[in-house]
PDB file of N, CA and C in Angstrom:
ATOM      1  N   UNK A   1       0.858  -1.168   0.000  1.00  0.00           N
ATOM      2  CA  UNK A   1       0.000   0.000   0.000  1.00  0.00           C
ATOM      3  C   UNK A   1       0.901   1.227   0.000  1.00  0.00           C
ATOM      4  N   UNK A   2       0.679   2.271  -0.809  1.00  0.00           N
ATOM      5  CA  UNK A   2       1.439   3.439  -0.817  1.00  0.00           C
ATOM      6  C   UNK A   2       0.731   4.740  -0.455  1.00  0.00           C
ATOM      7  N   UNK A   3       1.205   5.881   0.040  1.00  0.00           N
ATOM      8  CA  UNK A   3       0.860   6.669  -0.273  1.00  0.00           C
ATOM      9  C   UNK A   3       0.279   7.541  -1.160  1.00  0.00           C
ATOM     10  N   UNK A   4      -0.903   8.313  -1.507  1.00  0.00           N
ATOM     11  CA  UNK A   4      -0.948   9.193  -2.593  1.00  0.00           C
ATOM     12  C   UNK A   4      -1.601  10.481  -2.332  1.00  0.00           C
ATOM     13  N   UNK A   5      -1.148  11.586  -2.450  1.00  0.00           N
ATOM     14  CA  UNK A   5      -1.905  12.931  -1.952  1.00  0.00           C
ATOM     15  C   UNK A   5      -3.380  12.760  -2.824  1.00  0.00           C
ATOM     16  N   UNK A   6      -4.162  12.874  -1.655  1.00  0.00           N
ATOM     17  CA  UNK A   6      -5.329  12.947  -2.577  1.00  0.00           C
ATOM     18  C   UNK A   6      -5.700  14.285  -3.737  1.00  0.00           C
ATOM     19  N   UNK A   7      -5.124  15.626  -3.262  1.00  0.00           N
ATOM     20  CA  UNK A   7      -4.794  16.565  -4.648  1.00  0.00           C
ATOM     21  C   UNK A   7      -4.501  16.225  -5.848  1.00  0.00           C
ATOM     22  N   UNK A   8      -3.592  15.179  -5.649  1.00  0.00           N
ATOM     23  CA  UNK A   8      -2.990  14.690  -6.626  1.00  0.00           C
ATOM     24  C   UNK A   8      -3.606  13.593  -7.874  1.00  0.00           C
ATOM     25  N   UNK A   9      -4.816  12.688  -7.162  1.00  0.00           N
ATOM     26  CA  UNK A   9      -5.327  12.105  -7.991  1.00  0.00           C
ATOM     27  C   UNK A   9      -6.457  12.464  -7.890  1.00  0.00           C
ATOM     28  N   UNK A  10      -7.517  13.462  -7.281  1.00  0.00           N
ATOM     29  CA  UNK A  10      -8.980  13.479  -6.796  1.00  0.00           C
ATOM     30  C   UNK A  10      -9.388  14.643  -7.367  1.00  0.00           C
ATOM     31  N   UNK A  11     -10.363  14.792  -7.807  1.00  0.00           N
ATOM     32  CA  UNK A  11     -11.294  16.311  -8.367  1.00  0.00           C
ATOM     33  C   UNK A  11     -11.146  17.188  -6.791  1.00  0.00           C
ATOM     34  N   UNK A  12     -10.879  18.754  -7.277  1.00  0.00           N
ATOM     35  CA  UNK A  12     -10.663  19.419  -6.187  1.00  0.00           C
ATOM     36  C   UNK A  12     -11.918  19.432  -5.761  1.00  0.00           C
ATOM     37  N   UNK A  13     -13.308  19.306  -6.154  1.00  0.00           N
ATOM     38  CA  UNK A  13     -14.840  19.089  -5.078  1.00  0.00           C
ATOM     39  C   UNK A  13     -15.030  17.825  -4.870  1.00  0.00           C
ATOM     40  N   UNK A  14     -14.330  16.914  -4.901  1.00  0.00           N
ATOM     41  CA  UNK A  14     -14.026  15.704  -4.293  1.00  0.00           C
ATOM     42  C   UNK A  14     -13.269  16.210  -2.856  1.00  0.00           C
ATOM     43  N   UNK A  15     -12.218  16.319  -3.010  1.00  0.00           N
ATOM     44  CA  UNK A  15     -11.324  16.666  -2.055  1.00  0.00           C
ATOM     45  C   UNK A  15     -11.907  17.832  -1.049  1.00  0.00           C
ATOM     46  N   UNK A  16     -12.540  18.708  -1.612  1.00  0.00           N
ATOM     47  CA  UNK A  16     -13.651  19.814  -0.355  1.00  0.00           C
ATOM     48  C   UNK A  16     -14.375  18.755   0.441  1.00  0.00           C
ATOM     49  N   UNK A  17     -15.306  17.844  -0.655  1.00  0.00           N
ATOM     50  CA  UNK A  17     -16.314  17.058   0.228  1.00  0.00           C
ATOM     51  C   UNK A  17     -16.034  15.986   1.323  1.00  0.00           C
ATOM     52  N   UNK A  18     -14.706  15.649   1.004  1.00  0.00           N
ATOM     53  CA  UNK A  18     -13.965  14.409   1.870  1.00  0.00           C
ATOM     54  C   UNK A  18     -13.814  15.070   3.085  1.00  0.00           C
ATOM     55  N   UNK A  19     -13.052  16.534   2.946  1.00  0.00           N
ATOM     56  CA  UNK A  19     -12.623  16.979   3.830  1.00  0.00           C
ATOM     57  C   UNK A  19     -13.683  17.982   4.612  1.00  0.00           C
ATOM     58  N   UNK A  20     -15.180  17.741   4.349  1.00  0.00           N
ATOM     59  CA  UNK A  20     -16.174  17.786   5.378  1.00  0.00           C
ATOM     60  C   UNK A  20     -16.170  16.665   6.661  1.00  0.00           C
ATOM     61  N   UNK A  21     -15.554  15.490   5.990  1.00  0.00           N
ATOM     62  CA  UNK A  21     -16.120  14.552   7.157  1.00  0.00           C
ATOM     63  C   UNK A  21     -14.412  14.014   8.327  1.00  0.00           C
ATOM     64  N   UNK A  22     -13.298  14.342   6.878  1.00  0.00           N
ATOM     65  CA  UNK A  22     -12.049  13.953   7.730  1.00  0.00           C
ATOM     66  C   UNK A  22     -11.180  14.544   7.319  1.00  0.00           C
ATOM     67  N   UNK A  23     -11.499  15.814   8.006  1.00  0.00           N
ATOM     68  CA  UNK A  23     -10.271  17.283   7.932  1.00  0.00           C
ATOM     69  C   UNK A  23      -8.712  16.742   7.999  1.00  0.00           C
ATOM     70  N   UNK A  24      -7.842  16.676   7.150  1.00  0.00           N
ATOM     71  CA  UNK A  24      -6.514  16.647   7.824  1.00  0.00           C
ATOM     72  C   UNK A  24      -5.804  15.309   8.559  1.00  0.00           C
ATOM     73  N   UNK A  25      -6.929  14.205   8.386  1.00  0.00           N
ATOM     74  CA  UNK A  25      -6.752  13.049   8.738  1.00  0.00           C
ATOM     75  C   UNK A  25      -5.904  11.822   7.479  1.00  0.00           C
ATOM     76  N   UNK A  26      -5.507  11.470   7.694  1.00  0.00           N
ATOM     77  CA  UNK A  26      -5.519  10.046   6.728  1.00  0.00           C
ATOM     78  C   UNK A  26      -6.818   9.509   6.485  1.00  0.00           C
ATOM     79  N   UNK A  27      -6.663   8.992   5.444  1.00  0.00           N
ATOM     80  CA  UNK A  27      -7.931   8.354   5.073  1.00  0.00           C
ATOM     81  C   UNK A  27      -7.598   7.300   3.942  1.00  0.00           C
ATOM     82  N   UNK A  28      -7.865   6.029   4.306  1.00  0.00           N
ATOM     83  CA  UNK A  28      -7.985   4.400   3.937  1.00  0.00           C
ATOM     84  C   UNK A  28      -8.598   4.107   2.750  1.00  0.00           C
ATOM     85  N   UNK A  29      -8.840   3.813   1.870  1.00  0.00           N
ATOM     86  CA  UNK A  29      -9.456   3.297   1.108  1.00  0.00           C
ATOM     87  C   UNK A  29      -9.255   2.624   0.041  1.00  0.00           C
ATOM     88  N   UNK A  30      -9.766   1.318   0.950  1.00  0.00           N
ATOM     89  CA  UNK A  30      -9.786  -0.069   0.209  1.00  0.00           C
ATOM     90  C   UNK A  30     -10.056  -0.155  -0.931  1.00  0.00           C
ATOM     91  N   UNK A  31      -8.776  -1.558  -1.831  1.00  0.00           N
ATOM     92  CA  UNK A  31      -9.443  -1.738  -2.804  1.00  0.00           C
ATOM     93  C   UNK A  31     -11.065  -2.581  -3.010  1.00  0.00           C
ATOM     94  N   UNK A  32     -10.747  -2.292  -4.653  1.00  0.00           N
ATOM     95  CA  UNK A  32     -12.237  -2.735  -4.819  1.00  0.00           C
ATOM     96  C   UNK A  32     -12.515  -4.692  -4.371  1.00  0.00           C
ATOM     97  N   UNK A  33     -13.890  -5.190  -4.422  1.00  0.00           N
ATOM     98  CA  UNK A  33     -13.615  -6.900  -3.970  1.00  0.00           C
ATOM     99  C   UNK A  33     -12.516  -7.443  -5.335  1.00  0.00           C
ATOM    100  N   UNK A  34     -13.072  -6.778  -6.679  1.00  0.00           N
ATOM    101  CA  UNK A  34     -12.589  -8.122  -7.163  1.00  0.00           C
ATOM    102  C   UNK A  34     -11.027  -7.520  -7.781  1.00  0.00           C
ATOM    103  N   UNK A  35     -10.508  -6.308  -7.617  1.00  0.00           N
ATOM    104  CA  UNK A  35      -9.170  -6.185  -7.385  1.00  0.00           C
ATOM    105  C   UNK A  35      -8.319  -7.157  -6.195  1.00  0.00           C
ATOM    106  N   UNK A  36      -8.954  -7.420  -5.121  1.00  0.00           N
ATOM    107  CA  UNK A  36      -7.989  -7.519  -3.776  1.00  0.00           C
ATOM    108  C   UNK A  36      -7.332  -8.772  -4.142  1.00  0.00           C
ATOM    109  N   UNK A  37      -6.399  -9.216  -3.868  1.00  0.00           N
ATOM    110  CA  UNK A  37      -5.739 -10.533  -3.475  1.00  0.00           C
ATOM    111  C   UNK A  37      -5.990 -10.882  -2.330  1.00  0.00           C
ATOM    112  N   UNK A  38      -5.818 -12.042  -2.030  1.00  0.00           N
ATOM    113  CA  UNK A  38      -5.724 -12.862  -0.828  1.00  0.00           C
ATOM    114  C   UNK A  38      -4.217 -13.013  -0.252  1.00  0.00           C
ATOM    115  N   UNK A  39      -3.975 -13.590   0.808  1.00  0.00           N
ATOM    116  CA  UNK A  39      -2.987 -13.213   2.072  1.00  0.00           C
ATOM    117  C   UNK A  39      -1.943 -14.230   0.667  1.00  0.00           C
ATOM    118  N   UNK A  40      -1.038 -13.446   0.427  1.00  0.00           N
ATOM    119  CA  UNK A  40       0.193 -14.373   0.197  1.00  0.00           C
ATOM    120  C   UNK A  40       0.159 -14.852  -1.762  1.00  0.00           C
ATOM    121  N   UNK A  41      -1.039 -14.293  -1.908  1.00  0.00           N
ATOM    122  CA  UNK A  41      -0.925 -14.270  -4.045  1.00  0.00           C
ATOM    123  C   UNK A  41      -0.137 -13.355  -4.718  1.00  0.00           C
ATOM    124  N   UNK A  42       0.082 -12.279  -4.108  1.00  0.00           N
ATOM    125  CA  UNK A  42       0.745 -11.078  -4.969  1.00  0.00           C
ATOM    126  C   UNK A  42       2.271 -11.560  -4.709  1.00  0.00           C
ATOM    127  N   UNK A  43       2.914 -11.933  -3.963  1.00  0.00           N
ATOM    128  CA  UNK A  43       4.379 -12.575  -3.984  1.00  0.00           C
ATOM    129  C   UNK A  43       4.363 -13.681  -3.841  1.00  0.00           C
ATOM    130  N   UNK A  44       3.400 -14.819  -4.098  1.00  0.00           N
ATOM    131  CA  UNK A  44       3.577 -16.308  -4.853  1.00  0.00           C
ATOM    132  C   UNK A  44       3.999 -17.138  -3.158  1.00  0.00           C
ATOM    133  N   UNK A  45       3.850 -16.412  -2.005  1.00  0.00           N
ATOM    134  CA  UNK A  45       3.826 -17.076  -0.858  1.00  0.00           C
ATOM    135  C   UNK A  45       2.705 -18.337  -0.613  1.00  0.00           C
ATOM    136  N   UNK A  46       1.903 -18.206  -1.272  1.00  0.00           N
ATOM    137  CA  UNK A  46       0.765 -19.311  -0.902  1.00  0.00           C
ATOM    138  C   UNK A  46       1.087 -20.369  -1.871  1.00  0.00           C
ATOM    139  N   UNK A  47       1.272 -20.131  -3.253  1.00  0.00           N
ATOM    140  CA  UNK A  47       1.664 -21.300  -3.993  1.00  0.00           C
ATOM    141  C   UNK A  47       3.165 -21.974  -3.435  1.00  0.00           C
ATOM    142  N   UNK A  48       4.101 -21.191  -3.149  1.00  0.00           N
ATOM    143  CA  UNK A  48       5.241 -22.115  -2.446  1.00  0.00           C
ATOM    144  C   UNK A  48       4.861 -22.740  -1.373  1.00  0.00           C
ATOM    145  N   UNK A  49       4.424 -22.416  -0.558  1.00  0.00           N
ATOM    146  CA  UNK A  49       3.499 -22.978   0.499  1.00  0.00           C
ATOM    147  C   UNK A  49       2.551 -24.464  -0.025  1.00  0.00           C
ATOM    148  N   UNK A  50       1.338 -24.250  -0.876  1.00  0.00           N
ATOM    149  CA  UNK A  50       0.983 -25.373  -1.074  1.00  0.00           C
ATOM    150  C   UNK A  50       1.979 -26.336  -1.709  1.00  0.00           C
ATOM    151  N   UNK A  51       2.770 -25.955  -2.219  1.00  0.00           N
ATOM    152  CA  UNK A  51       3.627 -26.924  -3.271  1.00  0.00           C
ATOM    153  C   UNK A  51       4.327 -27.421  -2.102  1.00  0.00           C
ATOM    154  N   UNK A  52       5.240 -26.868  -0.950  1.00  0.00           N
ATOM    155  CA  UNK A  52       5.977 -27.593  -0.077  1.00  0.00           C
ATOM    156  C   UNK A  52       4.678 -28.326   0.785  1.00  0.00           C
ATOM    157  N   UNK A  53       3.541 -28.524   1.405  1.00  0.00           N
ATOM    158  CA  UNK A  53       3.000 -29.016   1.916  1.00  0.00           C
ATOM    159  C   UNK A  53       2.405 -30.167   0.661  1.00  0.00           C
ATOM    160  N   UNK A  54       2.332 -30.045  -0.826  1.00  0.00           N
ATOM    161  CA  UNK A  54       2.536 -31.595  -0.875  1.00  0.00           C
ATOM    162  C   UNK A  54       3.366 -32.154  -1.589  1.00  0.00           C
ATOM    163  N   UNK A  55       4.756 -31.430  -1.143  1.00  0.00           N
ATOM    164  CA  UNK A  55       5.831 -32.612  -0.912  1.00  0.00           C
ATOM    165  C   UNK A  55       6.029 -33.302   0.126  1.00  0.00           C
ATOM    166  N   UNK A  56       5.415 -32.395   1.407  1.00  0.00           N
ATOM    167  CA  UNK A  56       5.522 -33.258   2.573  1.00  0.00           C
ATOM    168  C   UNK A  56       4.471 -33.995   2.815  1.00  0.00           C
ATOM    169  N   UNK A  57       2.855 -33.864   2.435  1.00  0.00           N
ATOM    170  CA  UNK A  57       2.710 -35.166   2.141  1.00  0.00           C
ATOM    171  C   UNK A  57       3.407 -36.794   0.931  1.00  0.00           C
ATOM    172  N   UNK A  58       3.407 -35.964   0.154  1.00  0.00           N
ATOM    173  CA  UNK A  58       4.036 -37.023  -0.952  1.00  0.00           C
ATOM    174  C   UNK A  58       5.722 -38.174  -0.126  1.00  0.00           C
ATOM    175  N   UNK A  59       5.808 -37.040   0.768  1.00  0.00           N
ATOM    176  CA  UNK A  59       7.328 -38.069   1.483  1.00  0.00           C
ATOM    177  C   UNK A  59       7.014 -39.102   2.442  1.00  0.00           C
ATOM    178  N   UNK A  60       5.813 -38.406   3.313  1.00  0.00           N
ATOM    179  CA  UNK A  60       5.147 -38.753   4.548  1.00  0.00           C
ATOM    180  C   UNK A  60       4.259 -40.289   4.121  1.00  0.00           C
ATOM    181  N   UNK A  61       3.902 -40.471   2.671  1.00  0.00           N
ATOM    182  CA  UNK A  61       3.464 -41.646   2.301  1.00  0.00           C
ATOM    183  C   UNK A  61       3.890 -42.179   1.559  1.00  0.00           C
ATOM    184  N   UNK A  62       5.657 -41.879   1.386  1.00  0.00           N
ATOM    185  CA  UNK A  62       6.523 -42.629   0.709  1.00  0.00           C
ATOM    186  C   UNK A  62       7.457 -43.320   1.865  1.00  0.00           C
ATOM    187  N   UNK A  63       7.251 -42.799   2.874  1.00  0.00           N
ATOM    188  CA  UNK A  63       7.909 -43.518   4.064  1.00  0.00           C
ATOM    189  C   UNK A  63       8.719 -42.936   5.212  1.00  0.00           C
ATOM    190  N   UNK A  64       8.389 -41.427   4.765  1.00  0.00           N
ATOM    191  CA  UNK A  64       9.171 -40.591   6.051  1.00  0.00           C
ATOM    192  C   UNK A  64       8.137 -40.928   6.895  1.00  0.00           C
ATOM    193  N   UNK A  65       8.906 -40.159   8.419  1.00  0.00           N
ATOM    194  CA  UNK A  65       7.771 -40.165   9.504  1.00  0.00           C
ATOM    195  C   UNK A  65       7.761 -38.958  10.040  1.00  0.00           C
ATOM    196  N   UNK A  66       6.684 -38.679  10.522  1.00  0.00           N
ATOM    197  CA  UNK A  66       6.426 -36.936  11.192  1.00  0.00           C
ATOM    198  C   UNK A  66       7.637 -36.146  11.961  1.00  0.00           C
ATOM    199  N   UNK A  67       8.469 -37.317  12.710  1.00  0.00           N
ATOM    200  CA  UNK A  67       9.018 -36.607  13.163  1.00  0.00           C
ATOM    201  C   UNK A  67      10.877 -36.273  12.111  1.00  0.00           C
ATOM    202  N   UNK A  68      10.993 -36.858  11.029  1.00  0.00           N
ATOM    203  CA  UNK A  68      11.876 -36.627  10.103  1.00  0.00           C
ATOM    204  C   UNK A  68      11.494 -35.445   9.010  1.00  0.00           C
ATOM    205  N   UNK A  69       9.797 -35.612   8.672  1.00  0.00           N
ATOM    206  CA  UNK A  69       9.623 -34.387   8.139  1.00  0.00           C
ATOM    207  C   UNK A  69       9.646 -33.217   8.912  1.00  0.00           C
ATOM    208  N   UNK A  70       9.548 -32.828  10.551  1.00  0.00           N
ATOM    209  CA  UNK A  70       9.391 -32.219  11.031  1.00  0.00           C
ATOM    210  C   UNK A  70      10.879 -31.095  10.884  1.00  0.00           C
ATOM    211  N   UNK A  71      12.213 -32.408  11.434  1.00  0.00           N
ATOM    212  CA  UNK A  71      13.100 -31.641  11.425  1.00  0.00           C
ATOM    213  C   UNK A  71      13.519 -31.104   9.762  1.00  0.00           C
ATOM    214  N   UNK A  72      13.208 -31.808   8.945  1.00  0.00           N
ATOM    215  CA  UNK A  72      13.788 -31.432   7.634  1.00  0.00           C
ATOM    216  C   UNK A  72      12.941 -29.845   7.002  1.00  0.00           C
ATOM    217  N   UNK A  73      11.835 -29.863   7.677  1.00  0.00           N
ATOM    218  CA  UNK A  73      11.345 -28.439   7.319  1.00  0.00           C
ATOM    219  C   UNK A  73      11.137 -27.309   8.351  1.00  0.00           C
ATOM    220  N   UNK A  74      11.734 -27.805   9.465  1.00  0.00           N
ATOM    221  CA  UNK A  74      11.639 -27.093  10.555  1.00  0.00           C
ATOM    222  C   UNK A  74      10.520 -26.582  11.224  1.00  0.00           C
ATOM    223  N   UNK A  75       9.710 -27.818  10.786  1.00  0.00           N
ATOM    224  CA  UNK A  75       7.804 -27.160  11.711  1.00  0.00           C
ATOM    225  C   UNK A  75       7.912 -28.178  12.519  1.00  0.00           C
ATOM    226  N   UNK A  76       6.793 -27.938  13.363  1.00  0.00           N
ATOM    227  CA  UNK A  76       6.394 -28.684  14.593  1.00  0.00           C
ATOM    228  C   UNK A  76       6.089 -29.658  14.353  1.00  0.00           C
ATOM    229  N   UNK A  77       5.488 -31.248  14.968  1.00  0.00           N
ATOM    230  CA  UNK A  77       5.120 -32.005  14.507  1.00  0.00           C
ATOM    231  C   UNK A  77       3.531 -31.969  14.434  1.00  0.00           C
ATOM    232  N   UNK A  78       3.138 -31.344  15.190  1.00  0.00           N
ATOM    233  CA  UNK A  78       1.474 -30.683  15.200  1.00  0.00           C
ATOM    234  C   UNK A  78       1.080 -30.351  13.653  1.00  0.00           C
ATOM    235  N   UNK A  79       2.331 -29.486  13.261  1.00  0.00           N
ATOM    236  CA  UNK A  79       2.108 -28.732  12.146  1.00  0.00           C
ATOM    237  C   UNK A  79       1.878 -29.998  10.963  1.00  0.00           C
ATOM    238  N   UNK A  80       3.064 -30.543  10.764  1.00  0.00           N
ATOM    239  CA  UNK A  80       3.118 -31.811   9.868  1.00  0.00           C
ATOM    240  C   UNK A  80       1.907 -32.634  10.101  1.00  0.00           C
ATOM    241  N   UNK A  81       1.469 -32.693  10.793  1.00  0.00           N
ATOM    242  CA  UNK A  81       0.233 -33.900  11.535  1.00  0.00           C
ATOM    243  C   UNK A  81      -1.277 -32.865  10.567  1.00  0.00           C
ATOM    244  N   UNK A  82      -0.998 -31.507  10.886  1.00  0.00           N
ATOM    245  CA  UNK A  82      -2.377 -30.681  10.535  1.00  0.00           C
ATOM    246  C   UNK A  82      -2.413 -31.022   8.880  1.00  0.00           C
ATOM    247  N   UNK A  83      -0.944 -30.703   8.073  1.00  0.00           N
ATOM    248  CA  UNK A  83      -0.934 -30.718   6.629  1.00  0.00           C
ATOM    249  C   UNK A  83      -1.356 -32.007   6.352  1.00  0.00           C
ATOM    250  N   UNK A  84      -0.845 -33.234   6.899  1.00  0.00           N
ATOM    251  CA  UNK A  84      -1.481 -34.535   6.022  1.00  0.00           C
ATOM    252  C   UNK A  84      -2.950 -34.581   6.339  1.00  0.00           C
ATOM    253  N   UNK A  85      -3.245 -34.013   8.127  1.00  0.00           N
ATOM    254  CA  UNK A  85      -4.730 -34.090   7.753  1.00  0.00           C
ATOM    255  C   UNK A  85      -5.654 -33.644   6.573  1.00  0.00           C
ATOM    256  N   UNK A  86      -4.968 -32.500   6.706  1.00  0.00           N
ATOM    257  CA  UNK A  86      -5.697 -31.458   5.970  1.00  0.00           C
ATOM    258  C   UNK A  86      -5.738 -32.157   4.478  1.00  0.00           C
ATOM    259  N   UNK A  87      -4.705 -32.795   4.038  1.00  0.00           N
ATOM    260  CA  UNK A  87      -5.451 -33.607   2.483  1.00  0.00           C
ATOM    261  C   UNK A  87      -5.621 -34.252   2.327  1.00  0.00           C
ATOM    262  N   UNK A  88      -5.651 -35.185   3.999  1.00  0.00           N
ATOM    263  CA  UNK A  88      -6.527 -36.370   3.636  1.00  0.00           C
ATOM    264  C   UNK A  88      -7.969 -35.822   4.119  1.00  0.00           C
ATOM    265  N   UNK A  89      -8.312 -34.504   4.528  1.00  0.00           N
ATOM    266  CA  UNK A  89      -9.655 -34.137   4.937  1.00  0.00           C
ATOM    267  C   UNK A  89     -10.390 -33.728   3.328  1.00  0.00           C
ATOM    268  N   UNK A  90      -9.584 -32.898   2.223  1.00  0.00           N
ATOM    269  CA  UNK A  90      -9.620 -32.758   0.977  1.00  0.00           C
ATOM    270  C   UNK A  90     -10.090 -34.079   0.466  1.00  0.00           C
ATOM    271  N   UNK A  91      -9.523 -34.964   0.159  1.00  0.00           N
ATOM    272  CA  UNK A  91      -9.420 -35.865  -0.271  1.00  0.00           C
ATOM    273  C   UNK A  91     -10.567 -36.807  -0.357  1.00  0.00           C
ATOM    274  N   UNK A  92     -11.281 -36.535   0.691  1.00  0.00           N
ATOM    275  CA  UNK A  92     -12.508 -37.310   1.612  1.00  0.00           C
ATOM    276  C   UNK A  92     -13.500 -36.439   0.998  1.00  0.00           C
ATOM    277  N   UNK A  93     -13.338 -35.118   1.353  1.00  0.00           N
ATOM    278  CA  UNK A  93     -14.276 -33.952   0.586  1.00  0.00           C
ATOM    279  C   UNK A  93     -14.667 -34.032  -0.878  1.00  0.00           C
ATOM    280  N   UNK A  94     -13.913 -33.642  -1.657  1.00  0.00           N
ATOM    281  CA  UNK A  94     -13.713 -33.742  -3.272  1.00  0.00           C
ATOM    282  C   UNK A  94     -13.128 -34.518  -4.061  1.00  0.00           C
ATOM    283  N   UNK A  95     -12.602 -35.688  -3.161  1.00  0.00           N
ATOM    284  CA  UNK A  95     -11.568 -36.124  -4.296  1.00  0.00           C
ATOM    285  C   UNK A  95     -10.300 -36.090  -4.998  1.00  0.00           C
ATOM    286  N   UNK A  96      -9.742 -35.185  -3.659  1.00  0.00           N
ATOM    287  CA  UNK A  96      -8.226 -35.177  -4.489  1.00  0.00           C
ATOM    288  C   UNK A  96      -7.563 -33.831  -3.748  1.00  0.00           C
ATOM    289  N   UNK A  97      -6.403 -34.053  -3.613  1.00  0.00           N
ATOM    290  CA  UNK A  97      -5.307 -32.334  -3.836  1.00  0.00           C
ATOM    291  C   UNK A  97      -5.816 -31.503  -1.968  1.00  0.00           C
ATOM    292  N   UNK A  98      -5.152 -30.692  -2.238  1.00  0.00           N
ATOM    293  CA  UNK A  98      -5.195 -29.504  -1.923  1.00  0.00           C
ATOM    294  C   UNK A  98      -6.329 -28.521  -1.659  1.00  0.00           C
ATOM    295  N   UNK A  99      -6.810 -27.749  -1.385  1.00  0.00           N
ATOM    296  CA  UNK A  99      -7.727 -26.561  -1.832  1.00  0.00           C
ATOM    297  C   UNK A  99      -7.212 -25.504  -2.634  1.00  0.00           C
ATOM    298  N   UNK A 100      -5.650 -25.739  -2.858  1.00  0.00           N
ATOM    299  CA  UNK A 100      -5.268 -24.336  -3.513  1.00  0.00           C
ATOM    300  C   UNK A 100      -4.300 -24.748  -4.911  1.00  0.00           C
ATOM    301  N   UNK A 101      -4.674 -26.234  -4.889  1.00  0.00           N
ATOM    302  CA  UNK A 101      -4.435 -26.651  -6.027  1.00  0.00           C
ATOM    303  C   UNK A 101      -4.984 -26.537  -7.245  1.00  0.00           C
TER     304      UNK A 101
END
């Protein structure tokens, strides 16, 4: 999120009327719904993410065990325990993958 003087991009009776309700304040404004991204799409954090969670399933039922995947990716074993749930809870659901697959 950046800065932008609102002078700078806003009709000057835009900018009178704003500044009836928030003199001199900052003022927020969100993008639109179907501009926004979700937590972690705009720098490809969620796809590295799903892709390492199913390699660690894919190891975990090739014959590692929770607590070897644990140290090799440095999560908890809770954590490792939540990801295989989580696609074998998928899996049960729809049929397959991920949710962000």
């Amino acid at each position: 999120m950046s800065y932008v003087k609102a002078d700078d991009v806003l009709p000057k009776s835009l900018v009178e009327e704003i500044q009836k309700y928030v003199d001199g304040q900052l003022l927020y404004i969100p993008r639109k719904d179907e501009n926004s991204l979700s937590w972690g799409e705009k720098n490809g954090t969620r796809a590295k993410l799903a892709k390492r969670n199913q390699t660690i399933v894919s190891r975990y039922y090739s014959g590692m065990t929770i607590v070897e995947l644990s140290k090799m990716y440095y999560l908890s074993e809770k954590r490792i325990q939540g990801i295989i749930h989580e696609y074998e809870s998928s899996q049960k659901r729809n049929g397959g993958g991920f949710k962000d697959e």
